[in-house]
Every structure is written in C-alpha cells, then in structure tokens.
N, C-alpha and C. Protein backbone atom coordinates (compact mmCIF):
# COMPACT_ATOMS: atom_id res chain seq x y z
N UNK A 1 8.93 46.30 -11.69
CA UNK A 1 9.10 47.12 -12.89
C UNK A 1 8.61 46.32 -14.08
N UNK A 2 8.06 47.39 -15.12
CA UNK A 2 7.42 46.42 -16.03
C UNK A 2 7.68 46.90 -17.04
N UNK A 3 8.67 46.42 -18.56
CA UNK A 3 8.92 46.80 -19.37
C UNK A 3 7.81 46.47 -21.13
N UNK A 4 7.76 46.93 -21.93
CA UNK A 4 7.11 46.76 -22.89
C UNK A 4 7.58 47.45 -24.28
N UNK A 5 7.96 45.95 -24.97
CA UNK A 5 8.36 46.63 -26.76
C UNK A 5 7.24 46.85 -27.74
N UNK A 6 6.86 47.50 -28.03
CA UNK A 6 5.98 47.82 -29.23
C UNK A 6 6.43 47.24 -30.40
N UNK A 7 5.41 46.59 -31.18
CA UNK A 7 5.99 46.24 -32.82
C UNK A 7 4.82 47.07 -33.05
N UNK A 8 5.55 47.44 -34.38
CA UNK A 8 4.88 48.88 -35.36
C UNK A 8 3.90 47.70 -36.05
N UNK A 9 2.66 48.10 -36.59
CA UNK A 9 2.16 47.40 -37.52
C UNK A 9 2.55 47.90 -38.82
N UNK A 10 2.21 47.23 -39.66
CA UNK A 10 2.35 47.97 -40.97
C UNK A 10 0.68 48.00 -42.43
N UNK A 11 0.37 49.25 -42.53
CA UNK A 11 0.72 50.45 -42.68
C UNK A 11 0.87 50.98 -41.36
N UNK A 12 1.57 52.07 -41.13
CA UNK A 12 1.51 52.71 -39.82
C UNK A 12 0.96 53.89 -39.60
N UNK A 13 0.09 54.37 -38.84
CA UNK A 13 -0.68 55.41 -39.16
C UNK A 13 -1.11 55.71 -37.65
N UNK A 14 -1.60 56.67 -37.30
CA UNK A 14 -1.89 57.77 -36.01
C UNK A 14 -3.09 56.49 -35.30
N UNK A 15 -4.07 56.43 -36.15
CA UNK A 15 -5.17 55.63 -35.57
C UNK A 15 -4.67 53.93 -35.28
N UNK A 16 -4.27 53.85 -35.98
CA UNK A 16 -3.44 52.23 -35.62
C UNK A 16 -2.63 52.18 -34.57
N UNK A 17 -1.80 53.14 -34.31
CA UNK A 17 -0.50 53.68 -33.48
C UNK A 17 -1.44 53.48 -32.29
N UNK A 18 -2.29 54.47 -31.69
CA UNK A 18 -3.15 54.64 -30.68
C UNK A 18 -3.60 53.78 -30.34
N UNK A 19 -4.76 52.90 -31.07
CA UNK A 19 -5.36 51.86 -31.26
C UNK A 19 -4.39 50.53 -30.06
N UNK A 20 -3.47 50.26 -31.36
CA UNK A 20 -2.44 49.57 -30.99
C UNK A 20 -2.13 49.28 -29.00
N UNK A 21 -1.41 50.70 -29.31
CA UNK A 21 -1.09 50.47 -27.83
C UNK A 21 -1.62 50.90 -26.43
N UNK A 22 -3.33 50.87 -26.66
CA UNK A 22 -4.19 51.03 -26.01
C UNK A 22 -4.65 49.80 -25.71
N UNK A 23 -5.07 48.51 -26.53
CA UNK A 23 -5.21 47.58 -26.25
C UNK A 23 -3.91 46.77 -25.92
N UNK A 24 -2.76 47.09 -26.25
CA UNK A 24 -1.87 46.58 -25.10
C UNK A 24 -1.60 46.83 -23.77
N UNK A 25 -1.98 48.23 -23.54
CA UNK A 25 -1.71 48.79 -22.12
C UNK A 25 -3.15 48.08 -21.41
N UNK A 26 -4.35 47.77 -21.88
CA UNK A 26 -5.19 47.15 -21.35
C UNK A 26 -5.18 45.83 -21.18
N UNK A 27 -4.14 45.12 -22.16
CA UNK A 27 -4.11 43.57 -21.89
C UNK A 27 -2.88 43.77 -20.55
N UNK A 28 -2.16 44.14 -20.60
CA UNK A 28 -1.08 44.41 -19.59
C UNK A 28 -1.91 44.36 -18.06
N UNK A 29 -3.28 45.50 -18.26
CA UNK A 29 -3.71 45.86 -17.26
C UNK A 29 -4.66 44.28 -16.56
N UNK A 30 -5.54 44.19 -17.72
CA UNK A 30 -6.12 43.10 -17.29
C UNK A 30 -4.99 41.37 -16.82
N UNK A 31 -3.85 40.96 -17.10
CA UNK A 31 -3.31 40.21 -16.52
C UNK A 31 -2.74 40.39 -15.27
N UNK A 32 -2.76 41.65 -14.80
CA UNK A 32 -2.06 42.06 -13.67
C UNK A 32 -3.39 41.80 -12.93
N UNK A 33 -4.69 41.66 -13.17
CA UNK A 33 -5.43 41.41 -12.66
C UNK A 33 -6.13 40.05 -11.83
N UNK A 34 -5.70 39.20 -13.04
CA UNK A 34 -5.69 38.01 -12.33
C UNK A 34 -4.93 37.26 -11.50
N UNK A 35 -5.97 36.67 -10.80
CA UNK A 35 -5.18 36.03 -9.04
C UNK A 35 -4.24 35.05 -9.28
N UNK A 36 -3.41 34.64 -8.18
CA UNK A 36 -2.18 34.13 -8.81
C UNK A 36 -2.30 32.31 -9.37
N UNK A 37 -3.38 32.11 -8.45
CA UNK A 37 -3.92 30.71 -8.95
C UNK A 37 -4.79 30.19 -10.24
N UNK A 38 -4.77 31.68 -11.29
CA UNK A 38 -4.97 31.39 -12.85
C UNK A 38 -4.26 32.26 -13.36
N UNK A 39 -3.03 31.77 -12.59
CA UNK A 39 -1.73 32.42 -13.84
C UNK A 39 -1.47 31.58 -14.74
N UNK A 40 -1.19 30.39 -14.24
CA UNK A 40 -0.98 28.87 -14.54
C UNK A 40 -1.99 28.79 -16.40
N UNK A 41 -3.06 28.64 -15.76
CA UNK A 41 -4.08 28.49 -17.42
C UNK A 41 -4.19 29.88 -18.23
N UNK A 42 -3.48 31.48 -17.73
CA UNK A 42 -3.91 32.37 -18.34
C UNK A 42 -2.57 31.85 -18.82
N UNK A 43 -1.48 31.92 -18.84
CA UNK A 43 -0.06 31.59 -19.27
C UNK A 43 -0.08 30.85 -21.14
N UNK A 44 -0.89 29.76 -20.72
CA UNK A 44 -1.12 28.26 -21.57
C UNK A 44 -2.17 29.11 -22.52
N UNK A 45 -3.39 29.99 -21.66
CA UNK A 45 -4.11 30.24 -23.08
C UNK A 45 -3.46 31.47 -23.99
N UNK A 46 -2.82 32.24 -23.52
CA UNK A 46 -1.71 33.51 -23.95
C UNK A 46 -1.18 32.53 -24.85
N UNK A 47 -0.01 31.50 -24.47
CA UNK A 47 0.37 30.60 -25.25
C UNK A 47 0.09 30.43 -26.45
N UNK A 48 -1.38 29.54 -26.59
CA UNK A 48 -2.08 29.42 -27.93
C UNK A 48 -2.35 30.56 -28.56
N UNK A 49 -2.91 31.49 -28.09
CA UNK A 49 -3.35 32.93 -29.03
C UNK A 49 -1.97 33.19 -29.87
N UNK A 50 -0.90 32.87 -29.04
CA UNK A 50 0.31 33.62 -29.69
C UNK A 50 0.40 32.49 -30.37
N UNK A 51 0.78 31.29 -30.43
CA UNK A 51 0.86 30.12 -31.62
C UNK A 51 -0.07 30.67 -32.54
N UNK A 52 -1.26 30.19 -32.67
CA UNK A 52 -2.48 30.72 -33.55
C UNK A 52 -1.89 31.70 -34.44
N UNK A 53 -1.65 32.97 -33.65
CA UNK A 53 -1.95 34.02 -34.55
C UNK A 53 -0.38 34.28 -35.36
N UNK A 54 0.58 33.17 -34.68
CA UNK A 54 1.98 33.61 -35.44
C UNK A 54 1.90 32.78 -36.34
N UNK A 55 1.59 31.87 -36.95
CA UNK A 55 1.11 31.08 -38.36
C UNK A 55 0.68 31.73 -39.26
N UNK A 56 1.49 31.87 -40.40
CA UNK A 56 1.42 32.54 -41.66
C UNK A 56 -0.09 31.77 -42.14
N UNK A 57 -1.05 32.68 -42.74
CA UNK A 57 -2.49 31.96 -43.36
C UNK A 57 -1.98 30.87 -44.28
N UNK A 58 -0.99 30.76 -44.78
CA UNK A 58 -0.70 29.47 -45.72
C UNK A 58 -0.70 28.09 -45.26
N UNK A 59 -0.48 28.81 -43.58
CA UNK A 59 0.14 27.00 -43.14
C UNK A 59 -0.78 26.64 -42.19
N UNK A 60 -2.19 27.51 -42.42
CA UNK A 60 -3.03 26.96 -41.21
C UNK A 60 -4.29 26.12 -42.44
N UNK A 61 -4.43 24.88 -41.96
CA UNK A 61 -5.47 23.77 -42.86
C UNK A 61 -6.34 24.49 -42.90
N UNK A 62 -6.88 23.84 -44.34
CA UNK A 62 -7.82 24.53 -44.77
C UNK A 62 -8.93 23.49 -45.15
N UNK A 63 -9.91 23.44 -45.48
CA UNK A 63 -10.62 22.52 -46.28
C UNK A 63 -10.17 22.35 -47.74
N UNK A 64 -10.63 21.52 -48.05
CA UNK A 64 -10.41 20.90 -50.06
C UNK A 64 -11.37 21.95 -50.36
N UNK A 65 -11.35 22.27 -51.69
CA UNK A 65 -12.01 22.55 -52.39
C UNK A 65 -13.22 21.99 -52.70
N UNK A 66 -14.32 22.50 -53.31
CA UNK A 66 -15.36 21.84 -53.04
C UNK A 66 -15.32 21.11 -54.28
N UNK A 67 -15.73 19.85 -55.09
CA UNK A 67 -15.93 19.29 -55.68
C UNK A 67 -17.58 19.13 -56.59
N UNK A 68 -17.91 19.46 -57.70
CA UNK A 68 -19.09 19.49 -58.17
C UNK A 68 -19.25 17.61 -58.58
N UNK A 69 -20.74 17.42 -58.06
CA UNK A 69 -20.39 16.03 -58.59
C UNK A 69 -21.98 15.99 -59.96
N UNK A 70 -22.00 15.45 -61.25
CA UNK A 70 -23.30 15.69 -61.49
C UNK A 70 -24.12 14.59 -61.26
N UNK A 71 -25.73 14.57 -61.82
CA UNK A 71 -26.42 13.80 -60.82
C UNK A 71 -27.87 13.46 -61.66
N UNK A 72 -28.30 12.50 -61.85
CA UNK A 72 -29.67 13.09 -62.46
C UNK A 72 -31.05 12.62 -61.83
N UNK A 73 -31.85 13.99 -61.77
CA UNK A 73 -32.98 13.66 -60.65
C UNK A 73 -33.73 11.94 -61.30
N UNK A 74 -34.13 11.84 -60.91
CA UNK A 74 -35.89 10.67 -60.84
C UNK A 74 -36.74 10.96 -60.29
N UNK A 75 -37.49 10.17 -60.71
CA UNK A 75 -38.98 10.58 -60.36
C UNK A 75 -39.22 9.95 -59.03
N UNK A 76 -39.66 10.28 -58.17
CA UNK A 76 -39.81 10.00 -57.08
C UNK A 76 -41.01 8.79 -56.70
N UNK A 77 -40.28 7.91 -55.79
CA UNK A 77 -41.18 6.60 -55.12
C UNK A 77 -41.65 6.14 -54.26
N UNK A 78 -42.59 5.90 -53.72
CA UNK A 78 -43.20 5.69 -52.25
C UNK A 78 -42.33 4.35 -52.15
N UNK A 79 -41.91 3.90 -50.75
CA UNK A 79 -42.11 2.93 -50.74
C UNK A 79 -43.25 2.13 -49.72
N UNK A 80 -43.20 1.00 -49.38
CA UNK A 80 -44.33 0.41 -48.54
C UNK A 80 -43.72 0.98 -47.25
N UNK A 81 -45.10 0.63 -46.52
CA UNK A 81 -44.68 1.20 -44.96
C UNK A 81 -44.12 -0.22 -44.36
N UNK A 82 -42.99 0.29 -43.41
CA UNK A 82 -41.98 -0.68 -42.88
C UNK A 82 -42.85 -1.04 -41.41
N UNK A 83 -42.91 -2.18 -40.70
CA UNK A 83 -43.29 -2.95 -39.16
C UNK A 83 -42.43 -3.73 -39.34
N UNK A 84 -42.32 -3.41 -37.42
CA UNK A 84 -41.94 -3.89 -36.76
C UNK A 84 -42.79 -4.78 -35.74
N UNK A 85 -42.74 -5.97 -35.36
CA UNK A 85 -43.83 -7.11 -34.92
C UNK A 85 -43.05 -7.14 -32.98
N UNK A 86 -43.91 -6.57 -32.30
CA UNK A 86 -43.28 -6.49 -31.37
C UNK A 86 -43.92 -7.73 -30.65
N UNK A 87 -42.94 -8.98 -29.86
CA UNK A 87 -43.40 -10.01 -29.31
C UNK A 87 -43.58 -9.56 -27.69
C-alpha cells in the first residue's frame, strides 16, 4: 500500500493543482521503477534534491558582489623575443 500527502503550493490554482500532482504521481511511478540494487544511490540523490531545494534562497552562498576597480590604459610595448638555449 502506498500512501501520499499533497502540499498545496501557494498561489493555488486549477493548473498548478494538476500540474502538481501529475508530476508527483510520475515521480512515485518512476521510483517504483527502479531495481532494488539502485535504491541505495536513488535514496542519497532524493536526499540532496530535498536538502537543496528546502534552503530558504537567503542561506544558499552566493558570490560577493562585484567590485569596480579603476585603471588607466598605456600605451602598449613590444617586448624582445624570449630563447631558450637548448644544450
């Protein structure tokens, strides 16, 4: 027997509703699918998706901000060509 709670999203609406629990009845479907010897790593990667995605956007790192630095061109310089003296 296989039970299943729905969480409502919010806004809630006909197309979301559907949506919703269409791709749950298909994730349901597709784990029942796999053989019992990648239950083990489907388990662990289910795992992370659900870590991942239960982290409020505040608390997942972000990069710094970008920093302007100023700079001033020059005129550009050849230099000599570099050897190497192979013995």
């Amino acid at each position: 027997m296989h039970g299943v709670r729905l969480k409502r999203p919010n806004p809630w609406t006909h197309e979301t509703e559907l949506e919703f629990v269409i791709r749950r009845v298909l994730c349901h479907l597709l784990v029942d699918q796999v053989p019992d010897q990648g239950l083990t790593e489907l388990c662990e990667s289910l795992d992370e998706f659900r870590e991942f995605y239960r982290l409020p956007a505040e608390q997942v790192q972000r990069l710094p901000a970008q920093k302007s630095i100023s700079a001033t061109l020059e005129t550009r310089r050849e230099r000599p060509e570099f050897h190497i003296d192979e013995e």
